[in-house]
PDB file of N, CA and C in Angstrom:
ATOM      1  N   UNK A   1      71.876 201.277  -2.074  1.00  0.00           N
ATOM      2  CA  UNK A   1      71.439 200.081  -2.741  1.00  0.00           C
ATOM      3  C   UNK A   1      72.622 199.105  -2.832  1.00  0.00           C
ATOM      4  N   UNK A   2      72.809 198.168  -2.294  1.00  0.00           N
ATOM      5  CA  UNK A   2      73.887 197.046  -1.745  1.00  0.00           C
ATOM      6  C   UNK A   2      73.224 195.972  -2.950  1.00  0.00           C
ATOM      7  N   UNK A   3      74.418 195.488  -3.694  1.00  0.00           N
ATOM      8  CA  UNK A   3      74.035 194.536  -4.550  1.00  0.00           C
ATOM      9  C   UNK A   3      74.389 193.363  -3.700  1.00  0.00           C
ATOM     10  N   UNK A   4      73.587 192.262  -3.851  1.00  0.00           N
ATOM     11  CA  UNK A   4      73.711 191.006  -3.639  1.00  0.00           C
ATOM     12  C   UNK A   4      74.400 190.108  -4.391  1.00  0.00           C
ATOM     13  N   UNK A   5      75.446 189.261  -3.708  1.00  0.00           N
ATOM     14  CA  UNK A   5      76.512 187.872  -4.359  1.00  0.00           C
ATOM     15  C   UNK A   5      75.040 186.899  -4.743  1.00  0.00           C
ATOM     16  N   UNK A   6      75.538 186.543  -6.453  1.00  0.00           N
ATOM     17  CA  UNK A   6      74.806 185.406  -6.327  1.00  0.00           C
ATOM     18  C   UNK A   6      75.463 184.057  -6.086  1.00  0.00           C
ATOM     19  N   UNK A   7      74.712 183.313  -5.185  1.00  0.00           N
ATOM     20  CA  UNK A   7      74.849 181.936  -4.924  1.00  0.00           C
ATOM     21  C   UNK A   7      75.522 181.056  -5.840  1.00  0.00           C
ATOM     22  N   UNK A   8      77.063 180.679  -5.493  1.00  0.00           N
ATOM     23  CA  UNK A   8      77.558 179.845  -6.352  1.00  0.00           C
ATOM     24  C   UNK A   8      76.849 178.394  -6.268  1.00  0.00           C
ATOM     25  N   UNK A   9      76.427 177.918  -6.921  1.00  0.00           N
ATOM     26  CA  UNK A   9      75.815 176.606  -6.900  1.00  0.00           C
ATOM     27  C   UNK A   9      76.966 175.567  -6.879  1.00  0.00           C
ATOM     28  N   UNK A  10      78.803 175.876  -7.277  1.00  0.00           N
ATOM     29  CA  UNK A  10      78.916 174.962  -6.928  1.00  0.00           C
ATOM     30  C   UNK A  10      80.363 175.217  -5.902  1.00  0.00           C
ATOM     31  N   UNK A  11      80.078 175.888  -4.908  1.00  0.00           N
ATOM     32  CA  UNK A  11      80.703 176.428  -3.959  1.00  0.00           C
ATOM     33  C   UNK A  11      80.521 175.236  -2.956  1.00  0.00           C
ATOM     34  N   UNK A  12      82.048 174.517  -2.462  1.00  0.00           N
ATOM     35  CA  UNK A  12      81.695 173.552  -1.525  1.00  0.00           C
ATOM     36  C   UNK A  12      82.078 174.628  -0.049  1.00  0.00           C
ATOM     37  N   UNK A  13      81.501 174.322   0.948  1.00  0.00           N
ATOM     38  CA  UNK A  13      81.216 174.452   2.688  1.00  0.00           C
ATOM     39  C   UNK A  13      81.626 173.501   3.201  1.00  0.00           C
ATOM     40  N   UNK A  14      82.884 173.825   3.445  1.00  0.00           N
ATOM     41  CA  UNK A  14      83.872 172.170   4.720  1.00  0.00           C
ATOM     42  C   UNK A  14      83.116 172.119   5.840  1.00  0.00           C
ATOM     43  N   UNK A  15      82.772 171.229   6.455  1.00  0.00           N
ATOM     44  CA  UNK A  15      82.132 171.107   7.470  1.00  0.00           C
ATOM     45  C   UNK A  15      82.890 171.620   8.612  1.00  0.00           C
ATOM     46  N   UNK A  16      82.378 172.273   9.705  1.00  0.00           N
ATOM     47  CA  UNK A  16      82.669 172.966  11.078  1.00  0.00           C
ATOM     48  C   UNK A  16      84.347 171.841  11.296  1.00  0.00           C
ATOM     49  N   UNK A  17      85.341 172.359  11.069  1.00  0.00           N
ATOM     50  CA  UNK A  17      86.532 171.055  11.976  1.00  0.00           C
ATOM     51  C   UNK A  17      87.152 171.703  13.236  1.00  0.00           C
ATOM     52  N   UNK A  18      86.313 172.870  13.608  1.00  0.00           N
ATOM     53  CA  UNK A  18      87.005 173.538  15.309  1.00  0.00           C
ATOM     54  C   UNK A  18      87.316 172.550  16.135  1.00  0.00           C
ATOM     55  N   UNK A  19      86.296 171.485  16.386  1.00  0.00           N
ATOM     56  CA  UNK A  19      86.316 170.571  17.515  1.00  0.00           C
ATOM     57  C   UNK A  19      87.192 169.548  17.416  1.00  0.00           C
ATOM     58  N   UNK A  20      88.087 169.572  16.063  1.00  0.00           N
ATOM     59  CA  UNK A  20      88.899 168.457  15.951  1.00  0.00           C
ATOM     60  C   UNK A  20      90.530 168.562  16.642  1.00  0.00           C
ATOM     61  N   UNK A  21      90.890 167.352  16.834  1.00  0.00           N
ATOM     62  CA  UNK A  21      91.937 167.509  17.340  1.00  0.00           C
ATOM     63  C   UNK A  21      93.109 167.715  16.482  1.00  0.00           C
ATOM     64  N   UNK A  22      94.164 168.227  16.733  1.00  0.00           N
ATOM     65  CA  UNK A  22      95.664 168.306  15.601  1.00  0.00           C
ATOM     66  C   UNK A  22      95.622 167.264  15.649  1.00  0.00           C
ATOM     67  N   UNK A  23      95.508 166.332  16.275  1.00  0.00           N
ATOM     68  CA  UNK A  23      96.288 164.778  16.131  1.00  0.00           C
ATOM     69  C   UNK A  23      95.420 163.855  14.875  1.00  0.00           C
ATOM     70  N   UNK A  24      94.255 164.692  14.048  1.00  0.00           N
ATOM     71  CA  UNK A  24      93.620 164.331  13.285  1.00  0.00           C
ATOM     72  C   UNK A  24      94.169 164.763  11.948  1.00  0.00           C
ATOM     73  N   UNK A  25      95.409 165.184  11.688  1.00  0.00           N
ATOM     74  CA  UNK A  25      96.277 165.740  10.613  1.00  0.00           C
ATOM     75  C   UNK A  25      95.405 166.451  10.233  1.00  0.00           C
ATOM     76  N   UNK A  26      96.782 167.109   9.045  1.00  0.00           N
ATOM     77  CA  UNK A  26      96.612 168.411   8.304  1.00  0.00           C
ATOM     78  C   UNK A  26      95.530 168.291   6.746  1.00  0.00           C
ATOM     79  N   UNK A  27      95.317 167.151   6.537  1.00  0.00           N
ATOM     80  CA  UNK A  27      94.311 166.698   5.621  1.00  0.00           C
ATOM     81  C   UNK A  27      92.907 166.642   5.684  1.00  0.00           C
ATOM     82  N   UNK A  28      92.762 166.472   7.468  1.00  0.00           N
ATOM     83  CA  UNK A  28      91.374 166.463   7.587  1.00  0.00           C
ATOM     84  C   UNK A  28      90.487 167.102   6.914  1.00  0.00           C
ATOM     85  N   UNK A  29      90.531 168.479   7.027  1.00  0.00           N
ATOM     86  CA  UNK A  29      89.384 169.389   6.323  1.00  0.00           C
ATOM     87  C   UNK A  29      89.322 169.324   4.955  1.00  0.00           C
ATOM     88  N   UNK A  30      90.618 168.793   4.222  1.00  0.00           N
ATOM     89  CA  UNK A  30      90.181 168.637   3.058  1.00  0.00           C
ATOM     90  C   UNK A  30      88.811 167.591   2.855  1.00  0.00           C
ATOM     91  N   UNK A  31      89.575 166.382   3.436  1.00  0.00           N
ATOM     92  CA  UNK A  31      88.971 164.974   3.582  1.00  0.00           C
ATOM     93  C   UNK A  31      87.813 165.244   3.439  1.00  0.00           C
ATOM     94  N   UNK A  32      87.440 165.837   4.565  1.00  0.00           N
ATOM     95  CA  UNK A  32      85.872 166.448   5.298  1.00  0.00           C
ATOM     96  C   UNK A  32      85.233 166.981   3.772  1.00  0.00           C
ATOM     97  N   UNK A  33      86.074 167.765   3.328  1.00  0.00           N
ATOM     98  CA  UNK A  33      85.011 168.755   2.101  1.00  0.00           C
ATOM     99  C   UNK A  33      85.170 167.904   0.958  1.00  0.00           C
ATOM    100  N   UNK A  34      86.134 167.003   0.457  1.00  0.00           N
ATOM    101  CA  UNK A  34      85.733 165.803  -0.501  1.00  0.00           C
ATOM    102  C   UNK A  34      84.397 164.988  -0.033  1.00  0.00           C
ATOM    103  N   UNK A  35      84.637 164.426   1.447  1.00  0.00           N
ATOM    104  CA  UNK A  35      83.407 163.733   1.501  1.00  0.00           C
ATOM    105  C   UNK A  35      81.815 164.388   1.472  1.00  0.00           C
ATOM    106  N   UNK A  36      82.324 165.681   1.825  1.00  0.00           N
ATOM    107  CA  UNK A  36      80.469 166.523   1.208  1.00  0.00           C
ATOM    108  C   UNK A  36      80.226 166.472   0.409  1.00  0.00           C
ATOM    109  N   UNK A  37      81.439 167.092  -0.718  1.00  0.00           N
ATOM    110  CA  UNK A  37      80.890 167.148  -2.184  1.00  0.00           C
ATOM    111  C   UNK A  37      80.828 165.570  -2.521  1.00  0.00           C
ATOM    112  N   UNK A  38      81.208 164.396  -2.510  1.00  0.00           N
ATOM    113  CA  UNK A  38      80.963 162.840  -2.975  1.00  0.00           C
ATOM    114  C   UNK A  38      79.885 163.017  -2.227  1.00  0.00           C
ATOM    115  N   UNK A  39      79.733 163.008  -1.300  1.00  0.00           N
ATOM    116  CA  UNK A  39      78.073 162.915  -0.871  1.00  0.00           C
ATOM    117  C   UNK A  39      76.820 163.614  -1.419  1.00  0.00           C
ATOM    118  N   UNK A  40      77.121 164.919  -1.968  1.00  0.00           N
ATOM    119  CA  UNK A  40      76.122 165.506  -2.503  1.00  0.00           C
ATOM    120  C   UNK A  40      75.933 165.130  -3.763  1.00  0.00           C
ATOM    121  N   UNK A  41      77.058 164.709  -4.471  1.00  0.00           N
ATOM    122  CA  UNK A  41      77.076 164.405  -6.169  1.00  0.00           C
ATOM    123  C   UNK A  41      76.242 162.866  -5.925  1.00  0.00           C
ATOM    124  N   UNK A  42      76.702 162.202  -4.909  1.00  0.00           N
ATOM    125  CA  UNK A  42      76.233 160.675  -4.438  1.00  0.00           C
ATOM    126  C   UNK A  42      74.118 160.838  -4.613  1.00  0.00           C
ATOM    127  N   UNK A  43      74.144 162.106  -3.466  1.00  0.00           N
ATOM    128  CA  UNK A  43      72.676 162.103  -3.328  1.00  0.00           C
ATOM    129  C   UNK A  43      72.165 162.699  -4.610  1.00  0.00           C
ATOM    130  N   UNK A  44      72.392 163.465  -5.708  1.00  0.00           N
ATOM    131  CA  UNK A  44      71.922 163.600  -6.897  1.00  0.00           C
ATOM    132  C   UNK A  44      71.862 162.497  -8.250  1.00  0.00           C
ATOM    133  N   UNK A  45      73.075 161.771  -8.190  1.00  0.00           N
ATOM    134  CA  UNK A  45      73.208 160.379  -8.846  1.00  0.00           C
ATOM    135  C   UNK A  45      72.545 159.265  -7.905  1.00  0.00           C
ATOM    136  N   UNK A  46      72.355 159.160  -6.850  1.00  0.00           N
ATOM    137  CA  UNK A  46      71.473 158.178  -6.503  1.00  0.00           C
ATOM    138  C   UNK A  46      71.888 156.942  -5.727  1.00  0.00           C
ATOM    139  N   UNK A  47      73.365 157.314  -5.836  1.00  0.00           N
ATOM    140  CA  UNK A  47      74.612 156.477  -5.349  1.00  0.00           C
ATOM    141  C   UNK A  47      75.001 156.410  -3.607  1.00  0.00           C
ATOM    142  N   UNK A  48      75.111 155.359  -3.309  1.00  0.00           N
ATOM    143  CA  UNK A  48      75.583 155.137  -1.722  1.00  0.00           C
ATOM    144  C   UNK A  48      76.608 156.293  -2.089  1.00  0.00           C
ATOM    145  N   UNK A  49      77.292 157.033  -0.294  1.00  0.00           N
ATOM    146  CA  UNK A  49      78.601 157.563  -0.459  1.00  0.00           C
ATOM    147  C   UNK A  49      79.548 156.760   0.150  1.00  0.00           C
ATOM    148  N   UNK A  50      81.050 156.891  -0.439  1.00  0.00           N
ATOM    149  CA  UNK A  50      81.981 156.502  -0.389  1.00  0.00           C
ATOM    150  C   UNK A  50      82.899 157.683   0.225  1.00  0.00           C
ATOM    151  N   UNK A  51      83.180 157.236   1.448  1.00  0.00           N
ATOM    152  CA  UNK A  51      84.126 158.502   2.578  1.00  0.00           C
ATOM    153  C   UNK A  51      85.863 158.180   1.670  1.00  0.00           C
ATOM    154  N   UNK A  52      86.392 159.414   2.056  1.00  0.00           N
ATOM    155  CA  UNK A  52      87.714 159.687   0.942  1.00  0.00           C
ATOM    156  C   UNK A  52      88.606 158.443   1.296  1.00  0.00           C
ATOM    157  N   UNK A  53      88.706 157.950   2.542  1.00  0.00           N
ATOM    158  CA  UNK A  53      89.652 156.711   2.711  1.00  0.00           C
ATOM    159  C   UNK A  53      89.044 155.461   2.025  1.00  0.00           C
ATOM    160  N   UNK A  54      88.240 154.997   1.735  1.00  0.00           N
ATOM    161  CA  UNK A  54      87.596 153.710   1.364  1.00  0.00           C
ATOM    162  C   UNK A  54      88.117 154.296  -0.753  1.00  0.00           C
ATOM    163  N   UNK A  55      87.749 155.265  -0.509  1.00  0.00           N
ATOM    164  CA  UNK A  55      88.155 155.711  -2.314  1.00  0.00           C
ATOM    165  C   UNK A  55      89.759 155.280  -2.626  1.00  0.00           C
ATOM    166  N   UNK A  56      90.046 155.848  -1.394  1.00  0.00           N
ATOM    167  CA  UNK A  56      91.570 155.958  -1.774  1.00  0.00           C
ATOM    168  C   UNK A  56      92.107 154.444  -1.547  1.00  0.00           C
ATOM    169  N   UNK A  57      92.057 153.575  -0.672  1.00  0.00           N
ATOM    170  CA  UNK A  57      92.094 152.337  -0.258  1.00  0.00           C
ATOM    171  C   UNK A  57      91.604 151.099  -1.664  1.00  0.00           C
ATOM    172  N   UNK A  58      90.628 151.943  -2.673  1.00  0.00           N
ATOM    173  CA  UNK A  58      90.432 151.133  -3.489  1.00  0.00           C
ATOM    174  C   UNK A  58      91.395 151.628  -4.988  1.00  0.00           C
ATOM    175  N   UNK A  59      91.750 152.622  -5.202  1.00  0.00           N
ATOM    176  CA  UNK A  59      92.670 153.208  -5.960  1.00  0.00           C
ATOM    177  C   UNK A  59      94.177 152.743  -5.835  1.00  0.00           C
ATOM    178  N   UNK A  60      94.541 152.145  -4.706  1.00  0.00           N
ATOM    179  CA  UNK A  60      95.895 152.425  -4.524  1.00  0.00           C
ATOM    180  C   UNK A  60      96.082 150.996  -5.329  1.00  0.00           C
ATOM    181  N   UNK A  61      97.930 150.918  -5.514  1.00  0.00           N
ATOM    182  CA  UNK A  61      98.180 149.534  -6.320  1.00  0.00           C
ATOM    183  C   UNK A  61      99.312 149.245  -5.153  1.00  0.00           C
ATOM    184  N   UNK A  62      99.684 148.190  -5.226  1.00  0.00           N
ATOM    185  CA  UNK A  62     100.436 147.478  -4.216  1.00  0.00           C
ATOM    186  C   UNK A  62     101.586 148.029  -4.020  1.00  0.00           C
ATOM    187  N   UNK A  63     101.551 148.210  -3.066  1.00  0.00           N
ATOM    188  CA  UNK A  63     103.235 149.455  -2.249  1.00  0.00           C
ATOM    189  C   UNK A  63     104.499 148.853  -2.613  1.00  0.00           C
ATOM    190  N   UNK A  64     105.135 149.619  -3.045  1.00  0.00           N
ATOM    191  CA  UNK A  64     106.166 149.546  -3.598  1.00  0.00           C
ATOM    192  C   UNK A  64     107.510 150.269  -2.895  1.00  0.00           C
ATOM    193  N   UNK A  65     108.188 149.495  -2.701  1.00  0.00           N
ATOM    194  CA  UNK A  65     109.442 150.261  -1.501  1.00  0.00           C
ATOM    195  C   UNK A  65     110.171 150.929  -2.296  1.00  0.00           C
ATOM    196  N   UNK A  66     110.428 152.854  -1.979  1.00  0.00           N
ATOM    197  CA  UNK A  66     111.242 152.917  -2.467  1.00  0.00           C
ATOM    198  C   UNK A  66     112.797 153.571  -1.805  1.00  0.00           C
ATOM    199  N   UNK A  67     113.459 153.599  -1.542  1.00  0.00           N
ATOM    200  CA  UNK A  67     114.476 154.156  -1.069  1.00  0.00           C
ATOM    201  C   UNK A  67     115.538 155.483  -1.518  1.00  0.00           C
ATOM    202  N   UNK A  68     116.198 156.074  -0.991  1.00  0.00           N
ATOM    203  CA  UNK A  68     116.517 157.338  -1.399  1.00  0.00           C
ATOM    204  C   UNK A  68     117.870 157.420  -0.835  1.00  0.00           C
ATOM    205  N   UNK A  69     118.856 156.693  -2.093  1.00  0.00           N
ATOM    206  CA  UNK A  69     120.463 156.257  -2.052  1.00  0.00           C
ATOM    207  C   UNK A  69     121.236 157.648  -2.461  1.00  0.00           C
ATOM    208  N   UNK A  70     120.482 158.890  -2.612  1.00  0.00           N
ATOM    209  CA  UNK A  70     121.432 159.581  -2.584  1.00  0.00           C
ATOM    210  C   UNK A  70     122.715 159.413  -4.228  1.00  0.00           C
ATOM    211  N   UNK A  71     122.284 158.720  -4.983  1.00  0.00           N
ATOM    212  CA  UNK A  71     123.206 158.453  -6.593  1.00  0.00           C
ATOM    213  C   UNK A  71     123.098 159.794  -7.285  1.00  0.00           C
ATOM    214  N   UNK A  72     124.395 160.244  -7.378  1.00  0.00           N
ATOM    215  CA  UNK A  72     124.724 161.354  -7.996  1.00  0.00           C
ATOM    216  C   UNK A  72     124.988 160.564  -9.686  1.00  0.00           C
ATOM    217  N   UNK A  73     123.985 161.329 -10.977  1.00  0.00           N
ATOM    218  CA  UNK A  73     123.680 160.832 -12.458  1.00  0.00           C
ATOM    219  C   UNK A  73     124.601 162.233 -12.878  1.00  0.00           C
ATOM    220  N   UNK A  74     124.467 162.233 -13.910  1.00  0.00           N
ATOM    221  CA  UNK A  74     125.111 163.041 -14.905  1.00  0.00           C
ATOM    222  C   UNK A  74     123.514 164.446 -15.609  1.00  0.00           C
ATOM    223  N   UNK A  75     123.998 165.301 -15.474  1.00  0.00           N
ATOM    224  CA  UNK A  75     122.755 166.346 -15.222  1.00  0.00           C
ATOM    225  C   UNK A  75     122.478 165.982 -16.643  1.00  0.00           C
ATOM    226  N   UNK A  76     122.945 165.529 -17.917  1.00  0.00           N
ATOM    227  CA  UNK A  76     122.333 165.434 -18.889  1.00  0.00           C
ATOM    228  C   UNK A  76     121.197 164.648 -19.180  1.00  0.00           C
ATOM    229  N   UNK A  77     121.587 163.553 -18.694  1.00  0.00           N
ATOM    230  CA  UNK A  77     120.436 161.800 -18.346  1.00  0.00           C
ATOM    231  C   UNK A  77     119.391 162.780 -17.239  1.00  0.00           C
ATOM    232  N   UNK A  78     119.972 163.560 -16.598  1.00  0.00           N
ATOM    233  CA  UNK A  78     118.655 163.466 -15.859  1.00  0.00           C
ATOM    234  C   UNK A  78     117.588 164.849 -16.633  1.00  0.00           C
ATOM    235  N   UNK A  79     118.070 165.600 -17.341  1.00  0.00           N
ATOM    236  CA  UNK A  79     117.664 166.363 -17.989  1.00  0.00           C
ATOM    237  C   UNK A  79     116.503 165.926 -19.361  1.00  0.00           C
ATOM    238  N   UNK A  80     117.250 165.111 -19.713  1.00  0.00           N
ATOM    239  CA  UNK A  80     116.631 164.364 -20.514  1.00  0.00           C
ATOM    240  C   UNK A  80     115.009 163.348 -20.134  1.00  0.00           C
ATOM    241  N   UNK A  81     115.595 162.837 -18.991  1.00  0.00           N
ATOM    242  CA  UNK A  81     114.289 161.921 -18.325  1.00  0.00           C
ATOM    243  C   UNK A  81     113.430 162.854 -17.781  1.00  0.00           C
ATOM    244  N   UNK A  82     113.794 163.998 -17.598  1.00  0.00           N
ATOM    245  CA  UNK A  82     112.684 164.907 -16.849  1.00  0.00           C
ATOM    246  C   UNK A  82     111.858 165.376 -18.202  1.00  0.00           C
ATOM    247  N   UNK A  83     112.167 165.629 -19.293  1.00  0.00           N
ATOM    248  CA  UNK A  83     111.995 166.049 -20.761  1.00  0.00           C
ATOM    249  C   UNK A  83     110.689 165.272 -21.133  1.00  0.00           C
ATOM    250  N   UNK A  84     111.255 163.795 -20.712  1.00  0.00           N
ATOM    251  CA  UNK A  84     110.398 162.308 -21.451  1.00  0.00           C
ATOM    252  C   UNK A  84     109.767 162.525 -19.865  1.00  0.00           C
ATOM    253  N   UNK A  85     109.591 162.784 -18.954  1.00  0.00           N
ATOM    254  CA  UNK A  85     108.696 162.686 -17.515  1.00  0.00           C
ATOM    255  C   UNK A  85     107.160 163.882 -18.288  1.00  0.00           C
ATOM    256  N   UNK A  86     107.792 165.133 -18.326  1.00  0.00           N
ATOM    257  CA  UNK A  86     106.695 165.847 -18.636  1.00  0.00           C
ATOM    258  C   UNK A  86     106.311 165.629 -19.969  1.00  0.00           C
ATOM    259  N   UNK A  87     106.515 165.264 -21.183  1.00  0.00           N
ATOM    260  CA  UNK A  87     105.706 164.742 -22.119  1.00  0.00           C
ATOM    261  C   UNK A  87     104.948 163.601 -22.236  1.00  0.00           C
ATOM    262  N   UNK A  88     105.508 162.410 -21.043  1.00  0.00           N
ATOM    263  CA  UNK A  88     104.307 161.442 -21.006  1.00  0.00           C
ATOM    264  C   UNK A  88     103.371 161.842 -19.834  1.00  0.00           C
ATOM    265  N   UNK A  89     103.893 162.836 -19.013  1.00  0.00           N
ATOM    266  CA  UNK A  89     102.824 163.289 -17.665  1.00  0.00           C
ATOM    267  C   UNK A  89     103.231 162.100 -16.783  1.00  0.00           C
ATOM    268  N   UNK A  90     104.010 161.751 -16.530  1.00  0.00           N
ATOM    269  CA  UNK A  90     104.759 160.779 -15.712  1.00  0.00           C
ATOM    270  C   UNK A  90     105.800 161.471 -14.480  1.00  0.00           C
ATOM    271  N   UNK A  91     105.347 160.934 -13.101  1.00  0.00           N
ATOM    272  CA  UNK A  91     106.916 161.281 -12.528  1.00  0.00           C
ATOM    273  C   UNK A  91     108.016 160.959 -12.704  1.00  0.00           C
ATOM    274  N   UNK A  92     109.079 161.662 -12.418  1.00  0.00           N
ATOM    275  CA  UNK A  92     110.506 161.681 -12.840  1.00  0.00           C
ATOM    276  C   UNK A  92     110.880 160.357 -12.333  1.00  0.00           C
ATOM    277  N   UNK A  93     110.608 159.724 -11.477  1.00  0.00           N
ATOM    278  CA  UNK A  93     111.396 158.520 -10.651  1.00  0.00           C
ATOM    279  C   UNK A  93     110.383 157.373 -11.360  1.00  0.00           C
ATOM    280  N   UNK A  94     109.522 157.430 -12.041  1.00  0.00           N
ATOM    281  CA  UNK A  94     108.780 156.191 -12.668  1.00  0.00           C
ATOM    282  C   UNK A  94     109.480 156.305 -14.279  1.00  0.00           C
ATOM    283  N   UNK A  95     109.890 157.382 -14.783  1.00  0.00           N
ATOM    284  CA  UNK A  95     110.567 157.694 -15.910  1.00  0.00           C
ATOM    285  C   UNK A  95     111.860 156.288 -15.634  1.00  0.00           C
ATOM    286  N   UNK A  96     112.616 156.716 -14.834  1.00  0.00           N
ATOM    287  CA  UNK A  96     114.110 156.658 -14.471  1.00  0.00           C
ATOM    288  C   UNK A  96     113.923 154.912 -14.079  1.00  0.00           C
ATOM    289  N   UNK A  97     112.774 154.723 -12.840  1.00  0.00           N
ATOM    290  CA  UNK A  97     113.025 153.261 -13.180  1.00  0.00           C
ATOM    291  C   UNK A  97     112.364 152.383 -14.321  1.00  0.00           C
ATOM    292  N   UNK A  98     111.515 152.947 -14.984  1.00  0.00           N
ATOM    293  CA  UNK A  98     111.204 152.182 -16.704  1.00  0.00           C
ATOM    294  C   UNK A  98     112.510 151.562 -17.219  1.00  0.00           C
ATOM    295  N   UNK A  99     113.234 152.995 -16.621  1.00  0.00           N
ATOM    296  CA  UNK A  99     114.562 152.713 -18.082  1.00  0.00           C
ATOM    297  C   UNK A  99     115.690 151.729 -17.044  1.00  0.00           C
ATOM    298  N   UNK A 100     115.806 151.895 -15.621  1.00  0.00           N
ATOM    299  CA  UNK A 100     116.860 150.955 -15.306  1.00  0.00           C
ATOM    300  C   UNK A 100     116.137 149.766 -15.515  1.00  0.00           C
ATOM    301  N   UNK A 101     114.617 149.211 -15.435  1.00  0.00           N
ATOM    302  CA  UNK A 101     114.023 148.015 -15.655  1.00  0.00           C
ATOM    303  C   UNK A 101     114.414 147.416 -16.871  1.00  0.00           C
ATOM    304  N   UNK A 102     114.406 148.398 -17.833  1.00  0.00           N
ATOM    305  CA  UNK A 102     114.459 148.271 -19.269  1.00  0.00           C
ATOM    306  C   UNK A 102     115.674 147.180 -19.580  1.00  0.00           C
ATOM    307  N   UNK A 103     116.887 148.553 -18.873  1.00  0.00           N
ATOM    308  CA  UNK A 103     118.312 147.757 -19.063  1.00  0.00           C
ATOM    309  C   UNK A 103     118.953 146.742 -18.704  1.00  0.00           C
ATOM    310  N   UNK A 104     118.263 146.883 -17.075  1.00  0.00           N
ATOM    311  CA  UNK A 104     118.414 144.700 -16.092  1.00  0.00           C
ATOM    312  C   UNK A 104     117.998 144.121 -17.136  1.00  0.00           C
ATOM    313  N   UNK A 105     116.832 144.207 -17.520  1.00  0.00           N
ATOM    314  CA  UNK A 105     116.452 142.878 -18.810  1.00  0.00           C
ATOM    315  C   UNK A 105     117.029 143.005 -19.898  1.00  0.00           C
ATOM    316  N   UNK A 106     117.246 143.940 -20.156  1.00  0.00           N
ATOM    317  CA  UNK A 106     118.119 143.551 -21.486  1.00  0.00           C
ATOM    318  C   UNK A 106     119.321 142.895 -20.923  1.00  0.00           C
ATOM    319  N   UNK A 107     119.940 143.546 -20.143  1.00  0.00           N
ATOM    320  CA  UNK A 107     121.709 142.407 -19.538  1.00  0.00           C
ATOM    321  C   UNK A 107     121.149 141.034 -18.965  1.00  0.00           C
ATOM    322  N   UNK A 108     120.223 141.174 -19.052  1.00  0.00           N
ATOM    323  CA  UNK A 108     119.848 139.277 -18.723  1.00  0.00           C
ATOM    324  C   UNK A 108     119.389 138.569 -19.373  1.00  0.00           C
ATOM    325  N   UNK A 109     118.478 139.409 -20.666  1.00  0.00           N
ATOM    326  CA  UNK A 109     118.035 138.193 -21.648  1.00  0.00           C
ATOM    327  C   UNK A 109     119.360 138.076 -22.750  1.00  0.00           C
TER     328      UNK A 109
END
């Protein structure tokens, strides 16, 4: 007597990506299984679907350059900003430039 799995109802199925090429990156299949599940939640809410690039394309905020100078800080400052990074749920480098923003304006006003 073989017991039977019951059916996760909310078990997503990536669609078949054999036929795809590598040159379609390493994201694809995710991509692929976001856009099933937005599509299926889409066809139960009633909603057009929205494929993961058009989501993401409307989420993003205007690019921001950042560069990587290699500045050796003092392990305490950076100990500290990592401290204030995970209590506001913030990354460490949006921590760090708050506070150099902070200080240009203050030496200029």
């Amino acid at each position: 007597m073989a017991k039977q799995k019951a059916e996760n109802p909310f078990a997503v199925v990536a669609p078949d990506t054999s036929g795809e090429s590598a040159a379609s990156g390493p994201n694809s299949t995710f991509n692929a299984a976001v856009d099933l599940v937005r599509s299926q939640v889409s066809a139960q809410e009633g909603q057009p679907q929205k494929s993961s690039t058009v989501v993401e394309k409307e989420q993003k905020e205007p690019q921001v350059v950042r560069v990587n100078r290699g500045y050796k800080l003092r392990e305490d400052l950076i100990k500290e900003c990592k401290r204030i990074a995970i209590d506001d749920e913030k990354h460490l480098y949006d921590v760090m430039e708050e506070a150099l923003v902070q200080y240009i304006e203050r030496r200029r006003g």
